[in-house]
Protein backbone atom coordinates (compact mmCIF):
# COMPACT_ATOMS: atom_id res chain seq x y z
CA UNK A 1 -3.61 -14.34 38.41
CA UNK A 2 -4.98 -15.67 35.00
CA UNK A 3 -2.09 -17.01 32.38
CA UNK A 4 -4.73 -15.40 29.55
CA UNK A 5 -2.45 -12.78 27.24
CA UNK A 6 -5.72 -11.52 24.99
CA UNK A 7 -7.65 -8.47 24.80
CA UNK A 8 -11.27 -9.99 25.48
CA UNK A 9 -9.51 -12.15 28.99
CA UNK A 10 -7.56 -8.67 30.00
CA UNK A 11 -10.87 -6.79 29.59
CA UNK A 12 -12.68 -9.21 31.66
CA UNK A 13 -9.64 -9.76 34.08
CA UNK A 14 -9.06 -6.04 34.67
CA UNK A 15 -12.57 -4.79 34.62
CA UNK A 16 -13.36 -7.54 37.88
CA UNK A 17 -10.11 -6.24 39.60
CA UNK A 18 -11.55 -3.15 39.46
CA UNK A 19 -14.85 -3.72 40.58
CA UNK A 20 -17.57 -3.61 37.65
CA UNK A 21 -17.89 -5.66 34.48
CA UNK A 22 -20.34 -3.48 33.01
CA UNK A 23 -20.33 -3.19 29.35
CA UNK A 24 -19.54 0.72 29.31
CA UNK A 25 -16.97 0.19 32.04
CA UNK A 26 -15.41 -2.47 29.91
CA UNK A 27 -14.79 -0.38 27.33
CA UNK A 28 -12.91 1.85 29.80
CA UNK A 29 -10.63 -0.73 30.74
CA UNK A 30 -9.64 -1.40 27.01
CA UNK A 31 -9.01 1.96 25.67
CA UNK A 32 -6.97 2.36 29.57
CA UNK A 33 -4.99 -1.17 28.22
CA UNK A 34 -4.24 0.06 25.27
CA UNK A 35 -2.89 3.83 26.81
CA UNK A 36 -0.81 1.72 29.21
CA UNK A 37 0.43 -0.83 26.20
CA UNK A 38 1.73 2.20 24.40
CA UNK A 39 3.12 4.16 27.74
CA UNK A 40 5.58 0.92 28.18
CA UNK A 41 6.63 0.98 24.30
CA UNK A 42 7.59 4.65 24.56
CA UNK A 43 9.52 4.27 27.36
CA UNK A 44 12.40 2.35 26.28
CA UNK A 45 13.70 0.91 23.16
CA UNK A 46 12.83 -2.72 23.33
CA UNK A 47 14.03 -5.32 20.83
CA UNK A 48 10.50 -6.89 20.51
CA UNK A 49 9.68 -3.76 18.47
CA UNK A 50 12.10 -3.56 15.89
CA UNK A 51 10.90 -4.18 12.95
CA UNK A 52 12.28 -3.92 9.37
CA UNK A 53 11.14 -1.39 6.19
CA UNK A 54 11.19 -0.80 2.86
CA UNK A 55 10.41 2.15 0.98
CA UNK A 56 10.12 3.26 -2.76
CA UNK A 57 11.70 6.13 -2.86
CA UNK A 58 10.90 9.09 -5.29
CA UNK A 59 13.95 9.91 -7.71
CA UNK A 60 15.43 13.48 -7.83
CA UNK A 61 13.86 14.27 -4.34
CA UNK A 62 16.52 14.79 -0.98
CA UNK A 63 13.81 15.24 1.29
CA UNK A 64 11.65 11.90 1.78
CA UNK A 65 9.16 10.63 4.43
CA UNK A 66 9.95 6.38 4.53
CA UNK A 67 6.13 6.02 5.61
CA UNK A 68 3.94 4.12 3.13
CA UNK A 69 1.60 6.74 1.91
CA UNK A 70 -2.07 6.15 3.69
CA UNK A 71 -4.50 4.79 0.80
CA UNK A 72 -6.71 7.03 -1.59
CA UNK A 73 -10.22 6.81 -1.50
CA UNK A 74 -11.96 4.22 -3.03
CA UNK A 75 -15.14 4.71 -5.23
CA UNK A 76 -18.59 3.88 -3.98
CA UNK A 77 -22.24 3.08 -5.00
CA UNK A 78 -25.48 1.63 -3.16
CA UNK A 79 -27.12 -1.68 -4.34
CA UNK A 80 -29.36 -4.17 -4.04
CA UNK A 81 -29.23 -6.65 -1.35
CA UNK A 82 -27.59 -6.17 1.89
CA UNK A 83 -28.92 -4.89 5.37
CA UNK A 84 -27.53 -1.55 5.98
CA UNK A 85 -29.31 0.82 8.11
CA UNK A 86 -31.87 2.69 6.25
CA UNK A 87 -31.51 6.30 5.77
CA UNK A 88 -27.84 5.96 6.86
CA UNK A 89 -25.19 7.90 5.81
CA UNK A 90 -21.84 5.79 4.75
CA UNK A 91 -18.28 6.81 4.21
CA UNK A 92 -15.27 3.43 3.73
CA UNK A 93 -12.24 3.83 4.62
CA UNK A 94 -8.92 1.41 3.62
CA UNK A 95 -5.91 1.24 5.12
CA UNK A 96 -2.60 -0.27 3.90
CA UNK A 97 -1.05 -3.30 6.18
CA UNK A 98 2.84 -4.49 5.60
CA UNK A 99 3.59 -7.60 5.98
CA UNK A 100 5.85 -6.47 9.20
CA UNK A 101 3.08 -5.24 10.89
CA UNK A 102 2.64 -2.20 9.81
CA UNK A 103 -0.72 -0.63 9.18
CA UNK A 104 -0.94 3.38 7.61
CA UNK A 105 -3.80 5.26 9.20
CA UNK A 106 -7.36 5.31 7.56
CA UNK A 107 -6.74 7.00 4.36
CA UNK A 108 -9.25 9.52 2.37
CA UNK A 109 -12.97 8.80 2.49
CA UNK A 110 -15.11 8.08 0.18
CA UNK A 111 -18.01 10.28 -1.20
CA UNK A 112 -20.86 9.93 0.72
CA UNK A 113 -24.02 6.86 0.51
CA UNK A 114 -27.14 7.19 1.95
CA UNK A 115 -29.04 3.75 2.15
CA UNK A 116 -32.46 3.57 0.83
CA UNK A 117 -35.28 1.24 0.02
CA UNK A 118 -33.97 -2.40 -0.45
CA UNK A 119 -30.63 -0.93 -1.74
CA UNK A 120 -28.84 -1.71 1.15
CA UNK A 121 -25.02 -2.99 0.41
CA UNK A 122 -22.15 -0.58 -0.87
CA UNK A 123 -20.42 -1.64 -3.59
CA UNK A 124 -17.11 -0.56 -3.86
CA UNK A 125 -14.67 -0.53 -6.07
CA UNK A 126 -11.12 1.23 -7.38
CA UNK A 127 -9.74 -0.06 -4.00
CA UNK A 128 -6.54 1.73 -4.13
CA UNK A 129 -3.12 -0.38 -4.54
CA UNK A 130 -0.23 0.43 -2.85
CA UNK A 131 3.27 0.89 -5.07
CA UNK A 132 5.23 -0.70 -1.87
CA UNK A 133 7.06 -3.49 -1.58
CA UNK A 134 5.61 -4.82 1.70
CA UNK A 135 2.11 -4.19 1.66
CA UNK A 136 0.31 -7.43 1.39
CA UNK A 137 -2.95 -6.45 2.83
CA UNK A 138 -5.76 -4.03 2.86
CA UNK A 139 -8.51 -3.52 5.35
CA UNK A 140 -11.79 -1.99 4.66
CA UNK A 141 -13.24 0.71 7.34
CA UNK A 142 -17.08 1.95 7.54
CA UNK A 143 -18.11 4.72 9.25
CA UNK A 144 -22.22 5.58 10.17
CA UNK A 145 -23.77 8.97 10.41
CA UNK A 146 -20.17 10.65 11.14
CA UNK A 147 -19.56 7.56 14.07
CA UNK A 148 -16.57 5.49 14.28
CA UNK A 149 -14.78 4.63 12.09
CA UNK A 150 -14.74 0.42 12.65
CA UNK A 151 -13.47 -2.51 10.54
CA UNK A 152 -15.21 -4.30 8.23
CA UNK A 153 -13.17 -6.84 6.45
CA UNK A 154 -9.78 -7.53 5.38
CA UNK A 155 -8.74 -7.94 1.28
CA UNK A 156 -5.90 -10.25 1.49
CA UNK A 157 -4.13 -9.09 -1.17
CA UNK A 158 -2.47 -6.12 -2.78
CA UNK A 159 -4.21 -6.44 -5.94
CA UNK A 160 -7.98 -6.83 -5.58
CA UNK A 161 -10.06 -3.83 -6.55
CA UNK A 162 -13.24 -4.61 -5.37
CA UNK A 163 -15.19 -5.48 -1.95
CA UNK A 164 -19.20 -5.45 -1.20
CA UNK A 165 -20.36 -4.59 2.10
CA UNK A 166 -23.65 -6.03 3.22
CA UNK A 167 -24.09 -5.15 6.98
CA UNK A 168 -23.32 -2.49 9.55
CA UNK A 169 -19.74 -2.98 11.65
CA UNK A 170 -20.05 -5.44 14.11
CA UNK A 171 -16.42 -5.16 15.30
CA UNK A 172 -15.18 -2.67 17.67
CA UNK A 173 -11.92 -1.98 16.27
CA UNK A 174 -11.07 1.29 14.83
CA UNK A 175 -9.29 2.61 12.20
CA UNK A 176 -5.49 3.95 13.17
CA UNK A 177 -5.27 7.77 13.26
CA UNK A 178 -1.54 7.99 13.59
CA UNK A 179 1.58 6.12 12.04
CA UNK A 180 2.50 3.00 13.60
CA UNK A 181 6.52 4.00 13.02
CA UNK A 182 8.01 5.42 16.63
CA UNK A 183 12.26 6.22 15.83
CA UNK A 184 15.10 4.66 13.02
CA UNK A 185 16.93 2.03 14.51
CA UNK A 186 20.45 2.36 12.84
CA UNK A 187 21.23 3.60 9.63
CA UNK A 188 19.25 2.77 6.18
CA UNK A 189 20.66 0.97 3.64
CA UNK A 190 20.18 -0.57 -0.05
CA UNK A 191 20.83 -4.05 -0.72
CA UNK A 192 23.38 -3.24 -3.62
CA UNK A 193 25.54 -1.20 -1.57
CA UNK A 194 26.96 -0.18 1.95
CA UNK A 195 24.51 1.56 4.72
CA UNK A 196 24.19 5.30 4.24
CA UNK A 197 25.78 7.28 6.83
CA UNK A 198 24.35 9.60 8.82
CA UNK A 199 25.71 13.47 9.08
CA UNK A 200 23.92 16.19 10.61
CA UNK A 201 21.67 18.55 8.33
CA UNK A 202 23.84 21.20 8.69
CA UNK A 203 27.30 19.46 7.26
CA UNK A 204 24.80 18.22 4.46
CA UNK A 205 24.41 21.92 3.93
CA UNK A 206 28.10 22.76 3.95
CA UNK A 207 28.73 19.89 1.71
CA UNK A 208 26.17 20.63 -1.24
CA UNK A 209 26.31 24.56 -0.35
CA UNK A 210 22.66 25.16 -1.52
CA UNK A 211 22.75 22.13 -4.77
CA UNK A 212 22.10 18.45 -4.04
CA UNK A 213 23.36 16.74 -6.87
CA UNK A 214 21.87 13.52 -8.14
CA UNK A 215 22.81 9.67 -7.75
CA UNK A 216 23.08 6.79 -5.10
CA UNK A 217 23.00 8.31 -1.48
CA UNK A 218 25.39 7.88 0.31
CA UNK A 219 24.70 10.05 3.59
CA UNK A 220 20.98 10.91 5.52
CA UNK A 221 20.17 13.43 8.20
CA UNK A 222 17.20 12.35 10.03
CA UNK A 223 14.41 15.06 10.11
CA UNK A 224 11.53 14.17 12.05
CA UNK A 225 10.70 10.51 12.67
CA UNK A 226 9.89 9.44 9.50
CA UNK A 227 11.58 11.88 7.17
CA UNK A 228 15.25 11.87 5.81
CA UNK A 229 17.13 14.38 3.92
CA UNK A 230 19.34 12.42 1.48
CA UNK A 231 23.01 13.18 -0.25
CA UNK A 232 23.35 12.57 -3.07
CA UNK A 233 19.40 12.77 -4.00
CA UNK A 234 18.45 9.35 -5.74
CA UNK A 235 18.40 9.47 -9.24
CA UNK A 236 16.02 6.67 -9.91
CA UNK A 237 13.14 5.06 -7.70
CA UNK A 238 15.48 3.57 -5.44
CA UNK A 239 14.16 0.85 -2.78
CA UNK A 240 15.60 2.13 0.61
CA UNK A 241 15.63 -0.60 3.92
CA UNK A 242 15.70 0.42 7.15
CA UNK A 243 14.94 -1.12 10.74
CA UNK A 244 12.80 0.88 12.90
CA UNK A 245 10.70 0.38 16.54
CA UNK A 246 7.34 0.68 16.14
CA UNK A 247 4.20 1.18 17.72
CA UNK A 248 2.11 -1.75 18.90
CA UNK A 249 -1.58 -1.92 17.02
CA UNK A 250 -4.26 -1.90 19.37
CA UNK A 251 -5.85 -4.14 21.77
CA UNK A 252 -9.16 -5.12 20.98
CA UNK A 253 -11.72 -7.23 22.83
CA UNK A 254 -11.29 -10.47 20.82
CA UNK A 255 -9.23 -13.43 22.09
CA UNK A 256 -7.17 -13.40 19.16
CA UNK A 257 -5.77 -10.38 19.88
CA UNK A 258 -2.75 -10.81 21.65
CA UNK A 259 -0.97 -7.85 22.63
CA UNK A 260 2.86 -7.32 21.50
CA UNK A 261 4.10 -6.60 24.90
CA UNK A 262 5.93 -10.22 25.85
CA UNK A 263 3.60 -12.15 28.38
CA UNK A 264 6.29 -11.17 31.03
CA UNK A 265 4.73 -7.39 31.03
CA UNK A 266 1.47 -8.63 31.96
CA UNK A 267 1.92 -7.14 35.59
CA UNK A 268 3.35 -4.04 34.32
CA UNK A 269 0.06 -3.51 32.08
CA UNK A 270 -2.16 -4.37 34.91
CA UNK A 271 -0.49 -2.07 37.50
CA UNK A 272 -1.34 0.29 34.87
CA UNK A 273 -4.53 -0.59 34.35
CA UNK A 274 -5.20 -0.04 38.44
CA UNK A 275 -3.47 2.34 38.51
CA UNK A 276 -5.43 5.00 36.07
CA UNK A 277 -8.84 2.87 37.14
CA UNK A 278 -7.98 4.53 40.66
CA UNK A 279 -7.79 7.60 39.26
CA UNK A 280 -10.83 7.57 37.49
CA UNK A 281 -12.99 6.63 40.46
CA UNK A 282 -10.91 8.96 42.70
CA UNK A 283 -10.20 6.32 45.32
CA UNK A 284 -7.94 6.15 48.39
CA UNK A 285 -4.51 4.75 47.37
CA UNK A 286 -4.68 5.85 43.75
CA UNK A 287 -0.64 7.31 44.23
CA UNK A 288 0.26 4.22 45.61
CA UNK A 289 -0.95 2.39 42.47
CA UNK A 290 0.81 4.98 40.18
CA UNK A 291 4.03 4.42 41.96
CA UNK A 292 3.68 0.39 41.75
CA UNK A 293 3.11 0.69 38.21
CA UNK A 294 6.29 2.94 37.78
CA UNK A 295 8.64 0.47 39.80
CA UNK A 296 7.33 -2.30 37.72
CA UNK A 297 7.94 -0.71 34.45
CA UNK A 298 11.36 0.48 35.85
CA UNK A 299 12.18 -2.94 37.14
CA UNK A 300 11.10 -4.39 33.19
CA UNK A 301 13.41 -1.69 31.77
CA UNK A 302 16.63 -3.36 33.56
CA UNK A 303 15.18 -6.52 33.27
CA UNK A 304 14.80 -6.53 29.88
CA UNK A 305 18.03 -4.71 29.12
CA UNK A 306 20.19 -7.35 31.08
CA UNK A 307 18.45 -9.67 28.87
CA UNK A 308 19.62 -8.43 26.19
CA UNK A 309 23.22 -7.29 27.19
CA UNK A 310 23.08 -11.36 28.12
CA UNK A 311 21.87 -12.76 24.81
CA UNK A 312 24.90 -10.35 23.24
CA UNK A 313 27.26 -11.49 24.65
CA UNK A 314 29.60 -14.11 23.30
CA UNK A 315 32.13 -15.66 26.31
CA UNK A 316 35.37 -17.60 25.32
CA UNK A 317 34.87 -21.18 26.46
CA UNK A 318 38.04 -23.19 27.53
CA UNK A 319 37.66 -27.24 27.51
CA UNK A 320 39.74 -29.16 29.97
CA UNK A 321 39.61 -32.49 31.33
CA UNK A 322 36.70 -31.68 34.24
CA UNK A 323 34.68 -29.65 31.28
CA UNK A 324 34.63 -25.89 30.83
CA UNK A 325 36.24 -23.40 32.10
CA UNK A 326 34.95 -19.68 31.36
CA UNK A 327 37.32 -16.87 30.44
């Protein structure tokens, strides 16, 4: 078995395992990667995903989502140079990245360009800026005639306004279309002050009896996975902190993408892989595959969580005149 941990080796790797290295076939095997990649994050809360947040929050407001809000959309305008396709039809896209990781999904699009003549780059400008504290990037998205959506460039910054695009996508990574935040992991805090404590939204309700008065919270009720209700309400633009697991960012086809599964998951991810390219083709075996990949990811559950329990634990150590004794 290859030692390669990188989307273009997997593709390769996986696509000969299963019998054709077409192009088209390829591309299969990396959206099927990337399903699996996500399957094994969702099914158990693994330390290598925990992440931590920070979020601006909006004064005078109990109910908050602690996503960073996906980007506006920038402005645009055709000019000369460049070597879009003539006659196309252009929309750009940005996204926000944190420096943990993060990255928002594609935010608004932009009016409309249609290429023409030798006015064939799209200037853009009014990039929007992001008011959070983590965000250190922003990548730039282009979509053709309605197509994908597929990056362009990164601005490595949160301040620049402006970017030129001279040529069609030649990457095959697309733009997120869902947050990249799975479940809290403990309770959110401020820096100034203890960790807010968490009470269900119905003893919040007893408590303020239909008034949420104003100040530093000091209790949250989770709401959905990225929204809290907070008591007290903040009364100023308060910078809540938080740990969270998140969702890994795609695979793509590049050897510098590495995916955030440790290297140790490789054969969980490749039982996967076989597993739903049996199904595909319809082949003999195909529930024996399923069933190998489910051992293996049980087996990496316990695994990893005796890892874990192992690395927590702190054992009284005795010294004596042959060396240790354990306790």
């Amino acid at each position: 078995m290859s030692r390669a941990w990188n989307g273009s080796s997997l593709e390769t790797e996986l696509s000969a395992l299963l019998g054709d290295t077409s192009t088209t076939f390829k591309a299969r095997v990396l959206g099927w990667m990337n399903d699996v990649q996500q399957e094994i994050s969702d099914s158990h809360d693994w330390n290598f995903l925990i992440r931590r947040g920070e979020k601006i929050l909006t004064a005078l407001s109990e109910q908050q989502s602690v996503l960073t809000a996906a980007p506006t959309a920038a402005s645009v305008a055709q000019s000369a140079g460049g070597t879009l396709t003539d006659a196309g039809v252009y929309n750009v896209y940005v996204t926000f990245v944190e420096s943990n990781g993060l990255e928002t999904a594609a935010g608004t699009a932009s009016a409309d360009v249609t290429i023409s003549g030798t006015t064939q780059q799209i200037d853009v400008t009014a990039v929007p800026v992001s008011p959070e504290p983590l965000v250190t990037q922003r990548k730039i998205y282009l979509q053709l005639d309605g197509g994908s959506i597929l990056f362009i460039s990164t601005i490595n910054d949160n301040t620049t306004t402006i970017a030129t695009i001279l040529a069609d996508a030649t990457s095959t990574i697309q733009a997120p279309d869902y947050d990249g935040m799975r479940k809290f992991r403990g309770n959110p805090f401020f820096e100034s002050s203890n960790q807010l404590e968490q009470r269900s939204l119905d003893d919040l309700r007893l408590k303020f009896e239909g008034v949420v008065p104003s100040g530093t919270p000091e209790f949250w009720a989770p709401l959905a996975d990225n929204e809290i209700f907070f008591y007290p309400s903040p009364s100023s633009a308060l910078t809540l902190k938080y740990y969270f697991h998140m969702r890994p960012p795609q695979i793509v086809s590049s050897v510098d993408s590495q995916p955030l599964l440790p290297v140790e998951f490789k054969p969980v991810l490749k039982a996967g892989v076989i597993a739903l390219g049996y199904e595909y083709r319809d082949r003999a075996g195909q529930e024996g595959k399923l069933n190998n990949y489910h051992l293996l990811l049980s087996k990496a559950q316990r695994d990893y969580s005796e890892k874990a329990r192992g690395r927590n634990t702190i054992r009284d150590v005795v010294g004596d005149t042959d060396g240790f004794s354990y306790n």
